[in-house]
N, C-alpha and C. Protein backbone atom coordinates (compact mmCIF):
# COMPACT_ATOMS: atom_id res chain seq x y z
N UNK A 1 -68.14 137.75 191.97
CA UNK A 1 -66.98 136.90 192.18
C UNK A 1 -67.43 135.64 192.93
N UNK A 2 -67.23 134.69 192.87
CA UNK A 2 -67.54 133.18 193.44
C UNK A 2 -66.10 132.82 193.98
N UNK A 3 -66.79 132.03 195.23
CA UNK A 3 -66.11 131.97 196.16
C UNK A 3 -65.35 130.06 195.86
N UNK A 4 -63.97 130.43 196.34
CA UNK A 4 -63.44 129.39 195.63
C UNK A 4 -63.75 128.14 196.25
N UNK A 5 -63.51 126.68 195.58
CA UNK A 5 -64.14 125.56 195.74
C UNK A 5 -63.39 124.29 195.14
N UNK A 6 -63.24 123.43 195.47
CA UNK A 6 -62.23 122.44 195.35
C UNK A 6 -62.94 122.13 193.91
N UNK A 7 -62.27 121.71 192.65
CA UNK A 7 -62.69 121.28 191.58
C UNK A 7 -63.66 119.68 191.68
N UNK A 8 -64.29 119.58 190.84
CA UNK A 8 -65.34 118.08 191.28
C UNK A 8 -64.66 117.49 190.97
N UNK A 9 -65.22 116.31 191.17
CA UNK A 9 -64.62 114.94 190.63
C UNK A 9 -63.87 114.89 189.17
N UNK A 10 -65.60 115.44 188.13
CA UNK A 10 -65.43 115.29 187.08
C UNK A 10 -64.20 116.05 186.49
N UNK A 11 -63.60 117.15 186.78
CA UNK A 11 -62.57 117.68 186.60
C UNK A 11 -60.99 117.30 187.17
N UNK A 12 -61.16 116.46 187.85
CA UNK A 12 -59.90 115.79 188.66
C UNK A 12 -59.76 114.47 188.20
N UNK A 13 -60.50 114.02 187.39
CA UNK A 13 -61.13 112.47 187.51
C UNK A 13 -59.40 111.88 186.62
N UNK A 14 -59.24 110.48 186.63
CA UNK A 14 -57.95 109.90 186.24
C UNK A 14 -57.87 109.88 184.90
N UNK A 15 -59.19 109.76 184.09
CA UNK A 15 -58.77 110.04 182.62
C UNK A 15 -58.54 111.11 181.75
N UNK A 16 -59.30 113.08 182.47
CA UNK A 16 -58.67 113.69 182.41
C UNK A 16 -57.45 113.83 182.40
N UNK A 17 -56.67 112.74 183.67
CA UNK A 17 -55.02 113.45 184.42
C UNK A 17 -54.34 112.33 183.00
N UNK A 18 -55.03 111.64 183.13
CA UNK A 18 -53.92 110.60 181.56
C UNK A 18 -53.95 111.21 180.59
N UNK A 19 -55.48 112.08 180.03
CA UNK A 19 -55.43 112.68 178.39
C UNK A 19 -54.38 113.62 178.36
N UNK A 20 -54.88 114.60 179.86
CA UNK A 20 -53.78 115.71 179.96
C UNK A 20 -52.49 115.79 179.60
N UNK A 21 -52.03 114.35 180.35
CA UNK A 21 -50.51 113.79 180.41
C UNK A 21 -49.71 113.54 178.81
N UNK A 22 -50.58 113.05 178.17
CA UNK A 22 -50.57 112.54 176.62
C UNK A 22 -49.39 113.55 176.01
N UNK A 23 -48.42 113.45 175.26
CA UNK A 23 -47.99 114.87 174.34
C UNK A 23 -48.50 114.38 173.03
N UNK A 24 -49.41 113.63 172.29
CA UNK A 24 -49.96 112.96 171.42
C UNK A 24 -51.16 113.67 171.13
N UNK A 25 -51.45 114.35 172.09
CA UNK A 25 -52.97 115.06 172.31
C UNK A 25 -52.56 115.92 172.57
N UNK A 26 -53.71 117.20 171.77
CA UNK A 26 -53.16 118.23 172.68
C UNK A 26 -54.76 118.90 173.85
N UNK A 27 -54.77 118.40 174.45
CA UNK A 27 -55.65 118.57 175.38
C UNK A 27 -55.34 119.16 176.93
N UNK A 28 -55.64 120.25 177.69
CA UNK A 28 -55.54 120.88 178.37
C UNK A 28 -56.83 120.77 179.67
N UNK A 29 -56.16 120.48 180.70
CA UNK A 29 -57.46 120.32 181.83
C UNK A 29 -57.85 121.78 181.83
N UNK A 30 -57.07 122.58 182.25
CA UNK A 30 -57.53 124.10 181.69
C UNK A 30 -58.95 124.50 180.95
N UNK A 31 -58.63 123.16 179.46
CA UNK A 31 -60.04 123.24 178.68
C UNK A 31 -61.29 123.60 179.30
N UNK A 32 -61.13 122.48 179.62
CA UNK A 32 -62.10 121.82 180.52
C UNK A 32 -62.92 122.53 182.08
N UNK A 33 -64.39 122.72 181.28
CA UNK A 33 -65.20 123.54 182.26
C UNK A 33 -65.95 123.21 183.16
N UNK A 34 -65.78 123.28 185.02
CA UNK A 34 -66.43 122.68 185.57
C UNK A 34 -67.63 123.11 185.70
N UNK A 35 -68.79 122.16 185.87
CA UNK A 35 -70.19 122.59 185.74
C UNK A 35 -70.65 122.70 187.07
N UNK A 36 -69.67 122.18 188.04
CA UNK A 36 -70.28 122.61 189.31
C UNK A 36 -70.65 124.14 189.35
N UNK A 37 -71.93 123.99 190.06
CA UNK A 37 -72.09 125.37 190.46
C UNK A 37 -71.51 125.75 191.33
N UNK A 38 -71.23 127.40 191.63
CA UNK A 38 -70.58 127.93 192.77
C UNK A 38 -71.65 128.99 193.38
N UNK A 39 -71.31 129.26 194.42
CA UNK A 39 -72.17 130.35 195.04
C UNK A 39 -71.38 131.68 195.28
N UNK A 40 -72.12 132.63 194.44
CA UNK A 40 -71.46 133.86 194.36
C UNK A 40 -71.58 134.70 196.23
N UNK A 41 -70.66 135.70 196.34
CA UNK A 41 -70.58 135.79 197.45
C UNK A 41 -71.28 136.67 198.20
N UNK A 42 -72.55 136.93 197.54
CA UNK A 42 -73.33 137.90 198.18
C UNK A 42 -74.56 137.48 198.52
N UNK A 43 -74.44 135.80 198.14
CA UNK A 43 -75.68 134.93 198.84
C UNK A 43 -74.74 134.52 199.26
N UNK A 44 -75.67 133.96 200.78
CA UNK A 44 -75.33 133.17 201.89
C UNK A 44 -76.06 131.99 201.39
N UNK A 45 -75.14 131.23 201.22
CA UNK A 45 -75.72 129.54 201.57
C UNK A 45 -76.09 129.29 203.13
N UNK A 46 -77.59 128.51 202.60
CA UNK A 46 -78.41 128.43 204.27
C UNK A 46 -78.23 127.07 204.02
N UNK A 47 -78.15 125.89 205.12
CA UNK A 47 -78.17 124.83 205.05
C UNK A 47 -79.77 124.37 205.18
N UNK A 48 -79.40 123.16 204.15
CA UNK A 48 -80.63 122.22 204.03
C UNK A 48 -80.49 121.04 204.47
N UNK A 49 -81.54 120.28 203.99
CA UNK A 49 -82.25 118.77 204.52
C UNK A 49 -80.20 117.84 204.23
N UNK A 50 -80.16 117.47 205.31
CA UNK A 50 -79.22 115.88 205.02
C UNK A 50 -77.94 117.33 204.56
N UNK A 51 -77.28 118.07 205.47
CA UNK A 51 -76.26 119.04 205.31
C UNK A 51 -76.29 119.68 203.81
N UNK A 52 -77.03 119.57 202.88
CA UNK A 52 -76.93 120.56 201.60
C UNK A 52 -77.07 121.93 201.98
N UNK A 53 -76.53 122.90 201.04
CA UNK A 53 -76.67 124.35 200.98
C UNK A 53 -77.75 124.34 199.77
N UNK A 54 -78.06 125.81 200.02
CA UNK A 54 -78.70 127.01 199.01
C UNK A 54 -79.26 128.07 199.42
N UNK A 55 -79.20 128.97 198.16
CA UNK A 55 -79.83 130.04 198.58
C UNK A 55 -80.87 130.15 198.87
N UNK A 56 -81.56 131.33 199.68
CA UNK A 56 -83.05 131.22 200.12
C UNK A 56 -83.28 132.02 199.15
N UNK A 57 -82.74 132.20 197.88
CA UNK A 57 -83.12 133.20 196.63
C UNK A 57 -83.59 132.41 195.76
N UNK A 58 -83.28 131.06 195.77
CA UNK A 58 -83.56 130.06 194.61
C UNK A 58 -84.54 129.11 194.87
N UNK A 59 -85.61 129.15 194.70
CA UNK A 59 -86.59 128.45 194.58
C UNK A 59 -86.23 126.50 194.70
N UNK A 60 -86.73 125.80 195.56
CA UNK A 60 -86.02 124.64 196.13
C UNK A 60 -86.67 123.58 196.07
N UNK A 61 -87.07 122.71 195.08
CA UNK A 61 -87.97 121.63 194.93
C UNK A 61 -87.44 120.40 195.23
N UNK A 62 -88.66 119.31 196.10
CA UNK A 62 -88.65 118.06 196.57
C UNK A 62 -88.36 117.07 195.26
N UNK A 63 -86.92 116.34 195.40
CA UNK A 63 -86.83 115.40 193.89
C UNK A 63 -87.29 113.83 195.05
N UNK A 64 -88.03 112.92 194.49
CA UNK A 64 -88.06 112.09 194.82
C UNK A 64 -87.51 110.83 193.20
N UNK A 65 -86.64 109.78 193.74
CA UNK A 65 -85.75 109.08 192.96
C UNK A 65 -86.43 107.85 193.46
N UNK A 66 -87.16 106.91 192.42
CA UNK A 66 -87.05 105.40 192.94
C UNK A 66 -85.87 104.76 192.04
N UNK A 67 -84.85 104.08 192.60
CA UNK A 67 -84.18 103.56 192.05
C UNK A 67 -84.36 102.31 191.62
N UNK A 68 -85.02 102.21 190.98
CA UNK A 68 -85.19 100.29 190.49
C UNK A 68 -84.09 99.25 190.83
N UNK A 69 -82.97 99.46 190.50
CA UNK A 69 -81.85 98.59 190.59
C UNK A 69 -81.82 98.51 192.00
N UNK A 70 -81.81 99.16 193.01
CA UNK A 70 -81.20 98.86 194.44
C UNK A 70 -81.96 98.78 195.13
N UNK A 71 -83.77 99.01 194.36
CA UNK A 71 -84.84 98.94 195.32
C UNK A 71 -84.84 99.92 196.52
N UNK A 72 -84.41 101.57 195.97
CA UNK A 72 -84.88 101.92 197.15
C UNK A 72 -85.42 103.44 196.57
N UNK A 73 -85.75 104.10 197.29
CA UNK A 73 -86.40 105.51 197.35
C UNK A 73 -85.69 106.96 197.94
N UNK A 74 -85.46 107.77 197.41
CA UNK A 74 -84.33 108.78 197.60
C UNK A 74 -84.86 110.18 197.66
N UNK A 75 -85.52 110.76 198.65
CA UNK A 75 -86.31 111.96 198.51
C UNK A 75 -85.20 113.24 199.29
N UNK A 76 -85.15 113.84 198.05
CA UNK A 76 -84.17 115.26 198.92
C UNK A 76 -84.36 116.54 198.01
N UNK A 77 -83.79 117.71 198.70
CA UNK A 77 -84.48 118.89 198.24
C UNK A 77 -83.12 119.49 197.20
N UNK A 78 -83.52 119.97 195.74
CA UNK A 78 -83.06 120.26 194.99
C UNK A 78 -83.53 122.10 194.67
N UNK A 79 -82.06 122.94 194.13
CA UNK A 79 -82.42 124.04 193.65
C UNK A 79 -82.54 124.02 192.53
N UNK A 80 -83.36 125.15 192.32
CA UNK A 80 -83.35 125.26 190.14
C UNK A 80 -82.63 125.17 189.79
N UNK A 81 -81.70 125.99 190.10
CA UNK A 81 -80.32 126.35 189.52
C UNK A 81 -79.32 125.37 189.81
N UNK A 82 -79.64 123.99 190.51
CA UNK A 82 -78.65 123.05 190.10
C UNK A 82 -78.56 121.68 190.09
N UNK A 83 -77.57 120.75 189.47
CA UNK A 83 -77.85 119.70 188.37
C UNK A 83 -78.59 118.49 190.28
N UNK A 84 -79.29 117.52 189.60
CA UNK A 84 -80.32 117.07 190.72
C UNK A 84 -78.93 115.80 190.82
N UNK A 85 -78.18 115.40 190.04
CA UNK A 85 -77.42 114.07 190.52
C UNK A 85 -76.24 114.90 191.31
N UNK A 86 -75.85 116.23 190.77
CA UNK A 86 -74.83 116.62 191.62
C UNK A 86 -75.21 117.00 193.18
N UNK A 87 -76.21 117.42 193.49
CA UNK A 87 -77.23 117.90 194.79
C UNK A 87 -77.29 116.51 195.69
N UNK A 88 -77.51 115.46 194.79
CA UNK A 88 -77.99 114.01 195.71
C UNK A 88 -76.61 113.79 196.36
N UNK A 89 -75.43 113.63 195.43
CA UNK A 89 -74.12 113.10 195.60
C UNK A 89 -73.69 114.42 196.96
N UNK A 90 -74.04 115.79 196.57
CA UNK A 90 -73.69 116.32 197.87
C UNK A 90 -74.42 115.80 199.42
N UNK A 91 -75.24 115.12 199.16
CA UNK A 91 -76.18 114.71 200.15
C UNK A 91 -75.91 113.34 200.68
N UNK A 92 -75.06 112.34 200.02
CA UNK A 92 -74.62 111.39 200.32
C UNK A 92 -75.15 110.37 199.75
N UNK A 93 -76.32 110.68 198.34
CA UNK A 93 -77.14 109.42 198.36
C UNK A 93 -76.18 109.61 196.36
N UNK A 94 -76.36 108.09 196.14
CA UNK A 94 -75.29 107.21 195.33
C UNK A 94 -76.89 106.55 194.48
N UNK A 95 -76.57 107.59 193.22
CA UNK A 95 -77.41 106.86 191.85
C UNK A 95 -76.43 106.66 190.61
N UNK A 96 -77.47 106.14 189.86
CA UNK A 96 -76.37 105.78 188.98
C UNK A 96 -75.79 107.07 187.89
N UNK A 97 -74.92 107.02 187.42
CA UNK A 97 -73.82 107.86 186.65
C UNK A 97 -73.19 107.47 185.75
N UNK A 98 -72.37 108.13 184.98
CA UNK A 98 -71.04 107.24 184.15
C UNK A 98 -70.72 108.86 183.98
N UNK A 99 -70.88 109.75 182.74
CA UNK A 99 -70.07 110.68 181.95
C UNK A 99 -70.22 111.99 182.40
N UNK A 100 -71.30 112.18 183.43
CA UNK A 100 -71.52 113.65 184.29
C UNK A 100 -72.00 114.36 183.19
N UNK A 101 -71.78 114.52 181.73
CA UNK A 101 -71.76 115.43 180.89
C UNK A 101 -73.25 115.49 179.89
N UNK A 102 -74.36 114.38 180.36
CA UNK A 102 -75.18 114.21 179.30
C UNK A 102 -75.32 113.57 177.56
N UNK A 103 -74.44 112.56 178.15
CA UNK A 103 -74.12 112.35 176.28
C UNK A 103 -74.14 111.07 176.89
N UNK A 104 -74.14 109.93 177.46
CA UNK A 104 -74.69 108.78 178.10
C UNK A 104 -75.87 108.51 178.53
N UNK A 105 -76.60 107.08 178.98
CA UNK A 105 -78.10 107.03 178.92
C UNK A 105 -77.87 106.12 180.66
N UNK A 106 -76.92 106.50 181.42
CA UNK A 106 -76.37 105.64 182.48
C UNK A 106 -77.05 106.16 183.77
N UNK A 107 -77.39 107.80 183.66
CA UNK A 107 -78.45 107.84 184.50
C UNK A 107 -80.05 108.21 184.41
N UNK A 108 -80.31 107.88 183.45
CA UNK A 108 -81.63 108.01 182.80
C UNK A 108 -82.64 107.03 183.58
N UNK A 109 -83.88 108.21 183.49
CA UNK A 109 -85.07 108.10 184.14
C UNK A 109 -86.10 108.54 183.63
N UNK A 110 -87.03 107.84 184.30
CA UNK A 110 -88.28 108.56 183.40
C UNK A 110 -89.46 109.27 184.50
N UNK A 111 -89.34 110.36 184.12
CA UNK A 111 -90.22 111.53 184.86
C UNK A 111 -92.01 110.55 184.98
N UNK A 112 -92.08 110.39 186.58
CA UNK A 112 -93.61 110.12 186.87
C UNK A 112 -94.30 111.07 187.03
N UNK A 113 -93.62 112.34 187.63
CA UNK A 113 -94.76 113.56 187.74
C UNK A 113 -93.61 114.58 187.65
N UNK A 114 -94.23 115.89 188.01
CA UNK A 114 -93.67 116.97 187.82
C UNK A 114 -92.88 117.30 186.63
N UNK A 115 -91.56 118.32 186.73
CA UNK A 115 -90.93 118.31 185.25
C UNK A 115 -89.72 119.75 185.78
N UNK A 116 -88.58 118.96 184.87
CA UNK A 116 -87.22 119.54 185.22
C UNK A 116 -86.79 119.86 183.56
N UNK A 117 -85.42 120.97 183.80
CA UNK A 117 -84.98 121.02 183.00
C UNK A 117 -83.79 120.38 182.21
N UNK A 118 -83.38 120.31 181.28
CA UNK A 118 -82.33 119.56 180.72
C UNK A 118 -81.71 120.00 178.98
N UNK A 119 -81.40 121.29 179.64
CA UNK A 119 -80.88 121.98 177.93
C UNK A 119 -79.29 121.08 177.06
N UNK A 120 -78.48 120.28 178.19
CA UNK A 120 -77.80 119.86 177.57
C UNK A 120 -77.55 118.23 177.23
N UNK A 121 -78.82 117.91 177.71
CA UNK A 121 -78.99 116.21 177.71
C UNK A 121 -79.20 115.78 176.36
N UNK A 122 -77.52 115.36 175.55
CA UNK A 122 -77.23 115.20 174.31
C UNK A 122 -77.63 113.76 174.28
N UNK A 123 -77.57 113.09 175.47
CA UNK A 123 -77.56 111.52 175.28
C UNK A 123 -79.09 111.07 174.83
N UNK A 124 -79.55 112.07 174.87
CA UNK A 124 -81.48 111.25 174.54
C UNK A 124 -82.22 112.83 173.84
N UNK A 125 -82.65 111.70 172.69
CA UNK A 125 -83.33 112.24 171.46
C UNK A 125 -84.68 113.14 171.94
N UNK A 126 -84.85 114.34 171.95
CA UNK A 126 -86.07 115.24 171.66
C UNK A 126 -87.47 113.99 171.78
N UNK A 127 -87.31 113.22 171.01
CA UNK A 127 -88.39 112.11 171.22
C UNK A 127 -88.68 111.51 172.36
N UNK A 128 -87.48 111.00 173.01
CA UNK A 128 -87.70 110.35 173.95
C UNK A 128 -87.80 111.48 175.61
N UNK A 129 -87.58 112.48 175.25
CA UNK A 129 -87.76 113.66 176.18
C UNK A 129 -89.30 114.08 176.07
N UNK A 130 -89.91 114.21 175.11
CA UNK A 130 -90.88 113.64 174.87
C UNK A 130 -91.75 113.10 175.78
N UNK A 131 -91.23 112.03 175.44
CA UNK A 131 -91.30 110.17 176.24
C UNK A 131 -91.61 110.61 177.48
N UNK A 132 -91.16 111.14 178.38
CA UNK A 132 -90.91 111.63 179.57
C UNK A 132 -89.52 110.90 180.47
N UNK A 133 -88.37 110.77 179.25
CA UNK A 133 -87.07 110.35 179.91
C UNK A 133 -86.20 111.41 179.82
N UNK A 134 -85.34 111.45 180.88
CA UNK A 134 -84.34 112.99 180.90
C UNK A 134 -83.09 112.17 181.46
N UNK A 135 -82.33 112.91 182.01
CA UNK A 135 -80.62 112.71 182.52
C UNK A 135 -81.00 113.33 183.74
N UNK A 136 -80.55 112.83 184.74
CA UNK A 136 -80.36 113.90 186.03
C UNK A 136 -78.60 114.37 186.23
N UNK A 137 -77.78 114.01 185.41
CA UNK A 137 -76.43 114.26 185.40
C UNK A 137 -76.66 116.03 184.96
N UNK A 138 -77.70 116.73 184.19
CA UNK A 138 -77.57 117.35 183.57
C UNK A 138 -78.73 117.85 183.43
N UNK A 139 -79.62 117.75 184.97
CA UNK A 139 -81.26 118.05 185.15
C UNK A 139 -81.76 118.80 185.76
N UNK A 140 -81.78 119.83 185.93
CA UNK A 140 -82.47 121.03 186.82
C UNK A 140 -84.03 120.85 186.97
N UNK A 141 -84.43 120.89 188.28
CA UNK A 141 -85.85 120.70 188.71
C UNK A 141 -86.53 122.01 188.52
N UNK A 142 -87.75 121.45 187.98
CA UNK A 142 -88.33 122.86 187.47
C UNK A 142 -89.83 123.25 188.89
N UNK A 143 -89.93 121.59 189.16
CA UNK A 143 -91.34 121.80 189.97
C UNK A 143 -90.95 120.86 190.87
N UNK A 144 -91.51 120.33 192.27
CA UNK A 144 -91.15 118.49 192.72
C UNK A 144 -91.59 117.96 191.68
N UNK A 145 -91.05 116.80 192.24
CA UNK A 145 -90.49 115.88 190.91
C UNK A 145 -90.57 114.56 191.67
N UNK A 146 -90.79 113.66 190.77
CA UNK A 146 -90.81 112.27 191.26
C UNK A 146 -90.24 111.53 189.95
N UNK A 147 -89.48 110.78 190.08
CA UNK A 147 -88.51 109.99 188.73
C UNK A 147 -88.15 108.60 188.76
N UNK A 148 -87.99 108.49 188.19
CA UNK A 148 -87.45 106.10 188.14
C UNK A 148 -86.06 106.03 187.55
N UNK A 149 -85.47 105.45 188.09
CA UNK A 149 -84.37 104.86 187.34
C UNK A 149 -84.84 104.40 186.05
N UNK A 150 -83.93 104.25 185.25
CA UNK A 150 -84.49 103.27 183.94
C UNK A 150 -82.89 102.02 183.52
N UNK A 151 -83.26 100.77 182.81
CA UNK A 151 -82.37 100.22 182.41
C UNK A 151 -81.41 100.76 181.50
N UNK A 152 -80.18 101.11 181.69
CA UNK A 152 -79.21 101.81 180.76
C UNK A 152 -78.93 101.58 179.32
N UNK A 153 -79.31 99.83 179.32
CA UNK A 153 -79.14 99.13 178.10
C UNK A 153 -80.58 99.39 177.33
N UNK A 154 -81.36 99.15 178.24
CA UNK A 154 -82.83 99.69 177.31
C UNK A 154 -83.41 101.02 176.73
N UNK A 155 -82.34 102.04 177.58
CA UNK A 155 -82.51 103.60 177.09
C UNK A 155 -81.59 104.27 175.78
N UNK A 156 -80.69 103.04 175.82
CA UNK A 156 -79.40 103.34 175.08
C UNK A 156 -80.11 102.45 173.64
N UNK A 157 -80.97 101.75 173.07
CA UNK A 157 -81.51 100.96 172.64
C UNK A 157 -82.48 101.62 171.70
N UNK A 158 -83.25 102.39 172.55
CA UNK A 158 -84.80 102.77 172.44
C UNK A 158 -83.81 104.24 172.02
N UNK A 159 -82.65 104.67 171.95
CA UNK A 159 -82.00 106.13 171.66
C UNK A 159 -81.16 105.47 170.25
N UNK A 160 -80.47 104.30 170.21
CA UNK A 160 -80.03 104.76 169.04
C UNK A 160 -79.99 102.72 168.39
N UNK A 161 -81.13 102.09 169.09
CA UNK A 161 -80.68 100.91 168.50
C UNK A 161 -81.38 100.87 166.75
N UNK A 162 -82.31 102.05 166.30
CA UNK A 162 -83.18 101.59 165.40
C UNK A 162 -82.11 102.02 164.03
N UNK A 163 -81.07 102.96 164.58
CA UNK A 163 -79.80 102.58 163.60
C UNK A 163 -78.96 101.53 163.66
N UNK A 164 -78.72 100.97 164.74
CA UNK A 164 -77.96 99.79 164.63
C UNK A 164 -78.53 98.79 163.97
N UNK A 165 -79.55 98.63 164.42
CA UNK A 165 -80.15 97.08 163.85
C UNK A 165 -80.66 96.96 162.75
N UNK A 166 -80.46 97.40 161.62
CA UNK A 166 -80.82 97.41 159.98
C UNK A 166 -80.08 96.58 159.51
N UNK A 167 -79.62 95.33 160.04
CA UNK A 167 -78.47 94.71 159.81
C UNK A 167 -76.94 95.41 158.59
N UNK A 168 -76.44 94.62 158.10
CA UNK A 168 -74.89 95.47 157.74
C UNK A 168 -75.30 96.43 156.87
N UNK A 169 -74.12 97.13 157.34
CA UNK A 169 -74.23 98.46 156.73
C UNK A 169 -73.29 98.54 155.43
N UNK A 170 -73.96 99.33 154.08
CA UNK A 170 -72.81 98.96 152.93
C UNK A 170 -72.44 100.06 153.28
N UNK A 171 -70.46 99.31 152.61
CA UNK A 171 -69.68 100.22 152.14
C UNK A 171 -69.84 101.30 151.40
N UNK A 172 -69.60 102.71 151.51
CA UNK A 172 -69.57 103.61 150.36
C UNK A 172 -68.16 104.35 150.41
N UNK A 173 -67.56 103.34 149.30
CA UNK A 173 -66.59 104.09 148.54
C UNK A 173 -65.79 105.62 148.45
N UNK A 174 -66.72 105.83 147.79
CA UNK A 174 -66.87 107.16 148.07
C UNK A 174 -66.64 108.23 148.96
N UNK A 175 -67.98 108.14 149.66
CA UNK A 175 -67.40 108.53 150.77
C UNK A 175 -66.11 108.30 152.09
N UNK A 176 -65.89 106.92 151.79
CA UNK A 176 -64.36 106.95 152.25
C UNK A 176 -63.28 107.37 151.15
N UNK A 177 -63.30 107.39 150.31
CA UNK A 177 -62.21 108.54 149.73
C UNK A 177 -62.34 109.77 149.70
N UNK A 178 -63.48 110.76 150.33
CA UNK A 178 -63.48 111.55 150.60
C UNK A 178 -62.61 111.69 151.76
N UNK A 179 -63.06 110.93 152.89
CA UNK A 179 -63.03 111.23 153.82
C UNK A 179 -61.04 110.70 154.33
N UNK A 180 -60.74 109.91 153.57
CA UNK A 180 -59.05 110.13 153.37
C UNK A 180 -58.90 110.90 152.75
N UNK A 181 -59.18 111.72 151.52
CA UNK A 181 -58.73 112.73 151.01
C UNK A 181 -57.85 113.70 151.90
N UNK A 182 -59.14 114.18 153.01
CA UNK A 182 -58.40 114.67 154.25
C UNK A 182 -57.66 115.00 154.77
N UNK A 183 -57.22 113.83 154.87
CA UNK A 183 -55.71 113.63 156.14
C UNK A 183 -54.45 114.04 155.19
């Protein structure tokens, strides 16, 4: 049983409370699964570096963050078991973000050493994971870690500009009357 916990942001957030509101939609905050972790109640959360918790069951690696944009350096201690932007934000330190969910390139970085996990980081292609770029919205540390910010516009680019830029795209017929058929 896990011990109860105020819902995150991402679950409270104002465009949830508008979709919710919608009768046009049928969408339910209910749906909607928070990814915060919780701590079940038979570990004790021990406090860490800069007031964070964790268990002394979970293995606890050093993330170090250079942030390019703000010029600065962000070293704090992360568990396996949970996401490294949600851990920082409990810690007080402010990187960049947008969708919490991994399907954006807004906090993307590129791994200088070590190596974390990222089973749901939809926003960047197998290739560029590869690459050595991941999400920390959606990044579990596997070892310390040391990481860079990256430009959002240049990750978002290098992920899906080599479809955009084939200049215009033809019409197919076709397939739009399929795809009204539909409705």
């Amino acid at each position: 049983m896990d011990l109860l916990q105020p819902p995150c942001s991402a679950c409270t957030s104002p465009l949830l409370r508008r979709l919710s509101s919608l009768n046009s939609v049928n969408f339910s905050l209910n749906s909607v699964k928070c990814r915060r972790k919780t701590t079940p109640k038979f570990q004790t959360p021990v406090a860490g570096q800069n007031g964070s918790s964790y268990s002394p069951s979970v293995p606890t690696h050093k993330v170090t963050v250079l942030d390019r944009q703000r010029g600065v350096v962000h070293e704090f201690l992360v568990p396996e078991d949970q996401y490294i932007l949600h851990t920082a934000e409990a810690q007080n330190i402010a990187l960049p973000f947008a969708c919490r969910h991994g399907c954006c390139t807004s906090c993307a970085v590129r791994v200088k050493s070590g190596q974390l996990r990222q089973p749901e980081a939809l926003g960047i292609s197998a290739e560029l994971k590869s690459k050595g770029y991941a999400l920390l919205c959606v990044g579990f540390p596997s070892s310390d870690l040391e990481v860079e910010t990256q430009d959002e516009d240049e990750v978002y680019w290098l992920q899906f500009g080599r479809y955009f830029a084939r200049g215009p795209i033809e019409r197919d017929d076709y397939a739009l009357e399929l795809a009204m058929g539909d409705e």
